[in-house]
Protein backbone atom coordinates (compact mmCIF):
# COMPACT_ATOMS: atom_id res chain seq x y z
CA UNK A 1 -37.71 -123.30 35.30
CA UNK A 2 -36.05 -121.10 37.89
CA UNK A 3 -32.68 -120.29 36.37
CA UNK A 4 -34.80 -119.34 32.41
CA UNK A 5 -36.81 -117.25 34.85
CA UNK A 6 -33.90 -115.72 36.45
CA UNK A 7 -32.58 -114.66 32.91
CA UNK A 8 -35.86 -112.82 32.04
CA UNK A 9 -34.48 -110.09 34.41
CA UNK A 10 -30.37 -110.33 34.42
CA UNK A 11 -30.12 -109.78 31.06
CA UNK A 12 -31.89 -106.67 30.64
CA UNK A 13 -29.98 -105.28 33.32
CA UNK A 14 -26.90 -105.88 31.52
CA UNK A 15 -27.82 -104.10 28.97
CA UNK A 16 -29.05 -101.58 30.48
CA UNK A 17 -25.16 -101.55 32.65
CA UNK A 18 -23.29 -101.57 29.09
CA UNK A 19 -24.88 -99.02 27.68
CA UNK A 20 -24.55 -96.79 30.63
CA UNK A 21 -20.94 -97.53 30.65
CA UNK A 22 -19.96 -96.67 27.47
CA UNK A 23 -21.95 -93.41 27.76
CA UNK A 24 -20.18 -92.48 30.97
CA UNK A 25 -16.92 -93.98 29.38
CA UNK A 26 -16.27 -96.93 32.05
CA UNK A 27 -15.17 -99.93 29.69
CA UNK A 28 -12.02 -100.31 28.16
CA UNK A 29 -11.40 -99.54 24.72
CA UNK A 30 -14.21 -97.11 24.56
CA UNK A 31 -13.58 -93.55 22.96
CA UNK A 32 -14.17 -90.44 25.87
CA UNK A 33 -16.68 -88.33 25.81
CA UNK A 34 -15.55 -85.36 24.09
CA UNK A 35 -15.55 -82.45 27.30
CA UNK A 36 -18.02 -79.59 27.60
CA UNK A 37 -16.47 -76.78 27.32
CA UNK A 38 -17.83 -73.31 27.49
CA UNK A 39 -18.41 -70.65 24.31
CA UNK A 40 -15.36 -68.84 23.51
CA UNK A 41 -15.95 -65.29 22.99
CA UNK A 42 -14.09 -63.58 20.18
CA UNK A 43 -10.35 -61.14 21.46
CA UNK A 44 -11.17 -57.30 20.85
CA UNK A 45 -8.94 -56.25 17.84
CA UNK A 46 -7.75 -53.00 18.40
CA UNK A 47 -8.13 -50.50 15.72
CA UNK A 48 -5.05 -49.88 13.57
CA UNK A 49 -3.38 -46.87 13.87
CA UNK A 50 -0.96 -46.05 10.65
CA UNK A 51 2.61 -45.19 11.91
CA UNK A 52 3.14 -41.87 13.17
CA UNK A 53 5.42 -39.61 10.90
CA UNK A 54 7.47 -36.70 12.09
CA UNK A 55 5.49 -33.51 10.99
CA UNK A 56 6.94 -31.63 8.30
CA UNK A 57 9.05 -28.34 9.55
CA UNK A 58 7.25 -25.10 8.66
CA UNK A 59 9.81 -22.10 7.39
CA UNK A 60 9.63 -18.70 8.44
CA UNK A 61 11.34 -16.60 6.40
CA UNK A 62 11.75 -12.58 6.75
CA UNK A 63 13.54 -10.39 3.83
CA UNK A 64 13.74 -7.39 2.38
CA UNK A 65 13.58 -6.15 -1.51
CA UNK A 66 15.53 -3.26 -2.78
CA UNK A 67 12.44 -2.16 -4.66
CA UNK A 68 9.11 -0.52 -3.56
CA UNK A 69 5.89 -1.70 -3.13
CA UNK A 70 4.28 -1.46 -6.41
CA UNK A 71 7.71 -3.84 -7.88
CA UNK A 72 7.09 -6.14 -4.41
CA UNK A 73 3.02 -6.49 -5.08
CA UNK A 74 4.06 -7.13 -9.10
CA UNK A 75 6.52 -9.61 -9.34
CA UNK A 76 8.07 -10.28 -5.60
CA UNK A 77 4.82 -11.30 -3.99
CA UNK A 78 3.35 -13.46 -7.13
CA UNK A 79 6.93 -15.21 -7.15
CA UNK A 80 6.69 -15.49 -3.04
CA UNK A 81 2.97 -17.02 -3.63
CA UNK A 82 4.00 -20.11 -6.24
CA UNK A 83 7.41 -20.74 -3.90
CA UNK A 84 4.74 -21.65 -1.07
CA UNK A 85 2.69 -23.30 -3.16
CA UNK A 86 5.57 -25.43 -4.50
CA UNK A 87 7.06 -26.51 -1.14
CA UNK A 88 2.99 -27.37 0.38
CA UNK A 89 2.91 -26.20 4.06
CA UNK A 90 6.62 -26.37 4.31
CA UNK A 91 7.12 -22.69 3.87
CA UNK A 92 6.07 -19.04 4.47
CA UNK A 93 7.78 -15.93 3.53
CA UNK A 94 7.58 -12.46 4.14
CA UNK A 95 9.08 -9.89 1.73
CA UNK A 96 9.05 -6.09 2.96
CA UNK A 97 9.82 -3.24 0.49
CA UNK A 98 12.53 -1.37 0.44
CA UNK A 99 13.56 1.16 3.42
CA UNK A 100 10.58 -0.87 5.50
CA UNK A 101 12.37 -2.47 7.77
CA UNK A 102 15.95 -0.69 7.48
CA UNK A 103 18.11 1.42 4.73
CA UNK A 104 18.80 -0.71 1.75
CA UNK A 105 22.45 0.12 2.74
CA UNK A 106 21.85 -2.35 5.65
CA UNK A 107 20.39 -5.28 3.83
CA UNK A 108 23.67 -7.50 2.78
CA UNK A 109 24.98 -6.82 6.55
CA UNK A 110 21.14 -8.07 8.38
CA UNK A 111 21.58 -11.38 5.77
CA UNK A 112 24.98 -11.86 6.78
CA UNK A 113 24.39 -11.48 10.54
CA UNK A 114 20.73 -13.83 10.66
CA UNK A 115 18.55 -10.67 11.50
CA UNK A 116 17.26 -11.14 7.95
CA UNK A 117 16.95 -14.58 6.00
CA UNK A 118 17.04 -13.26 3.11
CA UNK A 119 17.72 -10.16 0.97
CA UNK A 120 16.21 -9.35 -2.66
CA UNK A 121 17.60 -7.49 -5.64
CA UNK A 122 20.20 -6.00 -4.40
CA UNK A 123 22.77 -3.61 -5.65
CA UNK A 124 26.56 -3.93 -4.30
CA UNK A 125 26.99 -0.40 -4.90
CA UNK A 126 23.29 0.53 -2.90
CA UNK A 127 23.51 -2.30 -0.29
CA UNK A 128 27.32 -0.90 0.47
CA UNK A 129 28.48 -4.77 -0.38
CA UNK A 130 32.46 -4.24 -0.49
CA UNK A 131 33.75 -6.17 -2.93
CA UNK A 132 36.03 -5.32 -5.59
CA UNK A 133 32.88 -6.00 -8.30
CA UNK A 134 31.42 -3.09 -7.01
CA UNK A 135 32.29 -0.60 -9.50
CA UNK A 136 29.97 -2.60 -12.38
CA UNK A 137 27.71 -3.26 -9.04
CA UNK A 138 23.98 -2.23 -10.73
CA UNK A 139 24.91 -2.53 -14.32
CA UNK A 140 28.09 -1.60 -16.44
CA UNK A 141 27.59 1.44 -18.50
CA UNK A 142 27.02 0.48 -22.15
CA UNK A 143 28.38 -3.10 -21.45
CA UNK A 144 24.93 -4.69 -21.88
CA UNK A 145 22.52 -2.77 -23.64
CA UNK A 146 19.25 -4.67 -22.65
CA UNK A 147 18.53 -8.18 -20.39
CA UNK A 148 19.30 -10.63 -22.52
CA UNK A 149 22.77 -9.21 -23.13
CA UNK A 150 23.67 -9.66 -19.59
CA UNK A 151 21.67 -13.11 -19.00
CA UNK A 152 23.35 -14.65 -21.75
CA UNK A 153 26.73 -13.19 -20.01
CA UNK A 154 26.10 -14.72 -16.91
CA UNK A 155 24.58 -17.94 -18.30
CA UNK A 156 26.77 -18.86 -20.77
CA UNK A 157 30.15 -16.69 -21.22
CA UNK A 158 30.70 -17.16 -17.35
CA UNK A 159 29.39 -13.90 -15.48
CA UNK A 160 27.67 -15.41 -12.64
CA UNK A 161 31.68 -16.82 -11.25
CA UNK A 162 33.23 -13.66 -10.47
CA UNK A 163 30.12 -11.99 -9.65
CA UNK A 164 29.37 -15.28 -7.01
CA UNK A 165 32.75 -15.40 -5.61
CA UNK A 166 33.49 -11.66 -4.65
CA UNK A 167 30.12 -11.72 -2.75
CA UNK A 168 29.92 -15.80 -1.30
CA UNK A 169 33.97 -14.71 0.33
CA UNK A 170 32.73 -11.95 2.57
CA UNK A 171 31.15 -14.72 4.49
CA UNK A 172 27.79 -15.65 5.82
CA UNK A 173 25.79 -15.28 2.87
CA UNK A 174 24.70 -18.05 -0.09
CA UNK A 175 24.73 -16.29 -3.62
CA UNK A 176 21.23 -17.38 -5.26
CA UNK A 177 20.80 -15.43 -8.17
CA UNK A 178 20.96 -12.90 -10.45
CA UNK A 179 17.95 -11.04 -12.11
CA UNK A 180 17.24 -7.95 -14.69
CA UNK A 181 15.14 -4.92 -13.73
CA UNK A 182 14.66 -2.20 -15.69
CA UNK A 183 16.79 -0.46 -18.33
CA UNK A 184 18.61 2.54 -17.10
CA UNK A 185 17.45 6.15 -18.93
CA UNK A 186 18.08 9.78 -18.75
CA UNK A 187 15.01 10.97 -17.92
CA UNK A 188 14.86 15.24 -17.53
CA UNK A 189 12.95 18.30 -17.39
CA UNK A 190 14.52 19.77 -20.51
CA UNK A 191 15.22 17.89 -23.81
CA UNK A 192 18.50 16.38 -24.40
CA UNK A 193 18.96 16.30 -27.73
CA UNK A 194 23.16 16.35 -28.54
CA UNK A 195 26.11 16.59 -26.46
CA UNK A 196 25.98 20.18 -25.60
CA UNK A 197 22.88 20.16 -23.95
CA UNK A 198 24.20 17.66 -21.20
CA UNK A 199 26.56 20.30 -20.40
CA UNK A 200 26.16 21.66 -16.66
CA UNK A 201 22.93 19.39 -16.14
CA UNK A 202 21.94 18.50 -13.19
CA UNK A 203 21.19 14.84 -12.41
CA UNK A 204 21.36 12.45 -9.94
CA UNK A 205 23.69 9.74 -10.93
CA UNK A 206 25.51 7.48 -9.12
CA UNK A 207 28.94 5.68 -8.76
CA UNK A 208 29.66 4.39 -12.58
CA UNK A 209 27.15 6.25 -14.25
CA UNK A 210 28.32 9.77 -12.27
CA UNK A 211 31.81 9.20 -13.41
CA UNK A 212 31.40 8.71 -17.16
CA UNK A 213 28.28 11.64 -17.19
CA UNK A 214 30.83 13.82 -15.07
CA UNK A 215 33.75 13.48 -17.32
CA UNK A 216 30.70 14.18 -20.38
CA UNK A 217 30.09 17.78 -18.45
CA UNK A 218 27.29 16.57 -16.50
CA UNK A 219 26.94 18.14 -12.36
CA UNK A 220 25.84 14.69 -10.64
CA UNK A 221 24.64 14.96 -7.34
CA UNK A 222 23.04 11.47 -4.73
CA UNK A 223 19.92 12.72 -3.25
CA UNK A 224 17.73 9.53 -1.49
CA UNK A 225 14.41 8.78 -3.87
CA UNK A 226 11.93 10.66 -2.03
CA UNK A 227 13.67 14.02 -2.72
CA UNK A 228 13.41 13.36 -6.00
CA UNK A 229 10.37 15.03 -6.78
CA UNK A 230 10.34 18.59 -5.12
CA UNK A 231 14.13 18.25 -5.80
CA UNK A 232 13.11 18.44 -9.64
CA UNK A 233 9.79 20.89 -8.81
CA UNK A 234 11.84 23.46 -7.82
CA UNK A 235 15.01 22.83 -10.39
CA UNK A 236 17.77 21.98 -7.82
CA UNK A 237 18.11 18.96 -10.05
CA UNK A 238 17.03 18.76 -13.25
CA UNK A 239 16.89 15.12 -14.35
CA UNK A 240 17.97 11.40 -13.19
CA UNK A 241 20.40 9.30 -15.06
CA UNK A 242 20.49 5.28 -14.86
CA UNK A 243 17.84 5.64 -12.12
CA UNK A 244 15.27 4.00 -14.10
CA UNK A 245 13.60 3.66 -16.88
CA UNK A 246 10.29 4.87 -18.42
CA UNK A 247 7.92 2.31 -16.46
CA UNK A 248 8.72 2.71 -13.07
CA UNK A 249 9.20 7.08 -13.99
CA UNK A 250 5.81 6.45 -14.83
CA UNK A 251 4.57 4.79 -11.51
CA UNK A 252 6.32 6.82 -9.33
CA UNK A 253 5.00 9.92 -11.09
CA UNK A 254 8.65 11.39 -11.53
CA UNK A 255 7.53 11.88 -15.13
CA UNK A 256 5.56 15.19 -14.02
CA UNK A 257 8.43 16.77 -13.34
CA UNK A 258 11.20 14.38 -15.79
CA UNK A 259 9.03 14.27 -18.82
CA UNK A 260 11.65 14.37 -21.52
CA UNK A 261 12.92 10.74 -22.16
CA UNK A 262 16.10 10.09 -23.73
CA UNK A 263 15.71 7.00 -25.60
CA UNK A 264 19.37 5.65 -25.58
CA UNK A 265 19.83 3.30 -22.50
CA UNK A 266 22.45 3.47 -20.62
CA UNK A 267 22.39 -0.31 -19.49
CA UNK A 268 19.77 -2.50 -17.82
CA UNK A 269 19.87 -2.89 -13.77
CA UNK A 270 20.97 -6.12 -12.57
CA UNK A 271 20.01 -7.13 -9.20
CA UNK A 272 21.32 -9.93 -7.27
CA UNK A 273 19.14 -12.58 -4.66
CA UNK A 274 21.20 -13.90 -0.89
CA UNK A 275 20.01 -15.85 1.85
CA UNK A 276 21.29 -16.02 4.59
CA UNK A 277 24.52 -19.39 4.56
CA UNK A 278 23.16 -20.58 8.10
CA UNK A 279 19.31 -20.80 7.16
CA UNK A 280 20.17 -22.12 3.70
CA UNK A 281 22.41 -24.96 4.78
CA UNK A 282 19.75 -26.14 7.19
CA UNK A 283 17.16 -26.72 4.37
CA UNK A 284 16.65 -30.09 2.73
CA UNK A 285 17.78 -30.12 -0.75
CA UNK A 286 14.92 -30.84 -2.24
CA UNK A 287 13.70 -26.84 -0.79
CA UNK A 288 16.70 -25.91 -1.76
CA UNK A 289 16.43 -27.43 -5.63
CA UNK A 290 13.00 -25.87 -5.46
CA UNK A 291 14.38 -22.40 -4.75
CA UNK A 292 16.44 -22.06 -7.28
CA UNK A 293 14.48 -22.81 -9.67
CA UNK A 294 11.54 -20.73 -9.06
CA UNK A 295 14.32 -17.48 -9.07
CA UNK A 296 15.26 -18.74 -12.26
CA UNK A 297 11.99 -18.82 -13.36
CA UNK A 298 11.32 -15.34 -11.56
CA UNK A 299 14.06 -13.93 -14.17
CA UNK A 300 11.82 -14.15 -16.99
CA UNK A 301 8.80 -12.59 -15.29
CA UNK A 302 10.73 -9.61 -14.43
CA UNK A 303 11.59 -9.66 -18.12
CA UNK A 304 8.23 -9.52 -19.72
CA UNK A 305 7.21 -7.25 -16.25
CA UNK A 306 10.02 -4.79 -17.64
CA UNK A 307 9.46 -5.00 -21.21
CA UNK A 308 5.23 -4.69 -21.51
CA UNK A 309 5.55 -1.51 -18.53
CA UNK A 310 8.22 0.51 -20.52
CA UNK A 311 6.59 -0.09 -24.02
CA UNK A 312 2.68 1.04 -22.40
CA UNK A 313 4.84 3.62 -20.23
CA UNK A 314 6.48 5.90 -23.10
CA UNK A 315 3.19 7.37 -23.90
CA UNK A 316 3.41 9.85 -20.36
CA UNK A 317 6.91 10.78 -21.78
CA UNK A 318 8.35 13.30 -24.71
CA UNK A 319 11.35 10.91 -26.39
CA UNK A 320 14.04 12.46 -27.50
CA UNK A 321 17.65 10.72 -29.39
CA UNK A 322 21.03 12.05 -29.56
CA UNK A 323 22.70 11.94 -32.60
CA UNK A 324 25.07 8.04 -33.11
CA UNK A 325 28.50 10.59 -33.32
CA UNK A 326 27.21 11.96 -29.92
CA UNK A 327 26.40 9.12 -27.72
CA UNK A 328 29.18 7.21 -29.45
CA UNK A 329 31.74 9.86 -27.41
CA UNK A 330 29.68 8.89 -24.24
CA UNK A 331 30.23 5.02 -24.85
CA UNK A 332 33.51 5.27 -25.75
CA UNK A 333 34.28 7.23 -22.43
CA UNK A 334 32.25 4.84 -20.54
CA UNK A 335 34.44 1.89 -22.12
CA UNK A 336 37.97 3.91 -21.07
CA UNK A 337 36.45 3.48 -17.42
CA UNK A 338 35.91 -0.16 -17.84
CA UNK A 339 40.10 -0.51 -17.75
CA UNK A 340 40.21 1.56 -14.69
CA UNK A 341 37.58 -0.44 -12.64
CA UNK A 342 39.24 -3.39 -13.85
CA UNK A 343 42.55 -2.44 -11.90
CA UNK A 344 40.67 -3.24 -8.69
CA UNK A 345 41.20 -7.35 -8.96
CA UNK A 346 41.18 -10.29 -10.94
CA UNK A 347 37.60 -11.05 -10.59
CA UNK A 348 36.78 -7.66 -12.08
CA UNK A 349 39.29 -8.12 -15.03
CA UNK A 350 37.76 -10.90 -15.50
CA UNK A 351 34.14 -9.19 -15.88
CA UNK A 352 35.70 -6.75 -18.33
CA UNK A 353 37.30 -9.43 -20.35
CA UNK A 354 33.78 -11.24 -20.34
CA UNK A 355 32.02 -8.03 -21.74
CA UNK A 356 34.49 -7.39 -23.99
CA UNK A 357 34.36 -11.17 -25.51
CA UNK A 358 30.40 -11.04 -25.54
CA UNK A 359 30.36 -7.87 -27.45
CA UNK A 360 32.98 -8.64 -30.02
CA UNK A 361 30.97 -12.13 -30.81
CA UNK A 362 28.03 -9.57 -31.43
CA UNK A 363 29.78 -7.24 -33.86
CA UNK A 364 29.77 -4.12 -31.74
């Protein structure tokens, strides 16, 4: 009776033993509680940051046109305006007109030297560039009779070498282009009708152009462009020869005192485009690609620029023609001084023999 009463407690307690055993983990065999651990709290992700790139260099550029400011505002600045916009932030130029910042004479030397980057339209025989091209430095008398003439020369019968090689071997300079300006006219204060009546005038004339007009009977004199004027207001000259041609007359008023227009051109201007060879090797070439082209792109505004101003600019003018027998004795002594200038080097033989080739292909 004892030990049945006995059990009515014991077992119980083991029960009550195992089961608080295997919930503390105390018997053999039996799995672990699984450990309490605390809440994990998420790592701070730092935000990303893209990878830093090397900001793009920003160009400062400084040069100097040979033309004034209504030519700069026209067709320099507009062309300046696109090259900035085609290179982004990369670039920014500033283009003075000519005589702003020194003589035109002192352009090609500035380039050469770094105290300019860069030098516009320039003339050998104006910018006092010594090579032995200078005698056909502006334009060769009669040897291309409007811009296409001398762009198809230079494109595609081989101008551009000797032209690029007399001026890239005086050192320190890049050759960059070429470009037409306006076509070269007599323009006077008297009509000049025939051959006689350019005998004893007075014009200003230089280099080329004052050899063949001197040898025609013509008194050439060099006077600097803002003499012009009162020089022709009070008849110490009486006309300029291959200075321009009826649009820029017109803007710089020389037609009140020139107003007689001979309509025979004595050639078109051709200008030429440097940098200096220290800034233009440190540009990428993809600036450099882009520089080129927009000068060669440039050559056709000046083109149309040229072409719409002298056609809306005859009207301020008087035209006048000399007879074909007449200026034919002017080109022909022009040509005879072709042979002379060509005596100077190979490179200008070699722009004779060029002109010569072009205008036998043409018929003339």
């Amino acid at each position: 009776m004892r030990r049945k009463g006995l059990s009515r407690f014991i077992i119980p307690l083991v029960v009550v033993g195992v089961v608080a055993a295997l919930l503390l983990g105390c018997i053999p065999g039996a799995a672990p509680a699984p450990p309490v651990t605390p809440p994990v709290t998420p790592p701070v992700t730092p935000p990303v940051t893209p990878p830093v790139t090397p900001t793009e260099p920003i160009y400062h550029w400084r040069g100097q046109a040979s033309q004034y400011v209504v030519q700069v505002e026209d067709y320099w600045q507009p062309w300046a305006d696109e090259l900035e916009a085609a290179l982004g932030e990369r670039a920014e130029l500033e283009i003075f007109s000519a005589g702003e910042l020194m003589p035109d004479s002192q352009v090609f030397q500035a380039v050469q030297k770094g105290t300019l980057d860069f030098g516009l339209g320039l003339s050998s025989p104006i910018a006092g560039v010594p090579t032995e091209t200078v005698k056909f430095g502006s334009y060769c008398p009669f040897g291309w009779e409007n811009d296409l003439d001398l762009l198809v020369m230079w494109d595609y019968y081989g101008l551009d070498e000797p032209y690029t090689e007399a001026w890239e071997e005086l050192g320190g300079i890049k050759f960059l282009n070429v470009w037409t300006g306006d076509p070269g006219h007599i323009i006077t204060s008297k009509p000049v009708r025939s051959w006689e009546d350019l005998q004893g005038l007075k014009l200003v004339a230089y280099d080329n152009v004052a050899a063949i007009l001197g040898e025609a009977g013509a008194v050439c004199v060099d006077i600097p462009v803002e003499e012009f004027y009162l020089a022709g207001t009070t008849g110490v000259i009486d006309g300029l020869a291959g200075w321009c041609g009826a649009y820029e007359s017109y803007a710089n008023g020389f037609y009140e005192v020139f107003p007689y227009f001979l309509t025979q051109p004595l050639g078109v201007w051709h200008n030429f485009d440097i940098v200096n060879l220290e800034t233009w090797n440190s540009l990428p070439s993809d600036v450099q690609d882009t520089i080129l082209l927009s000068l060669h792109a440039h050559r056709m505004r000046t083109v149309q620029y040229y072409w719409y101003g002298e056609l809306e600019s005859y009207q301020y003018h008087t035209l006048t023609t000399m007879p074909e027998e007449d200026w034919a004795k002017l080109v022909e002594i022009g040509e005879g001084y072709w042979d002379e200038w060509a005596k100077d080097g190979p490179k200008a033989q070699q722009i004779v023999d060029i002109i010569r080739r072009y205008r036998e292909d043409c018929g003339r």
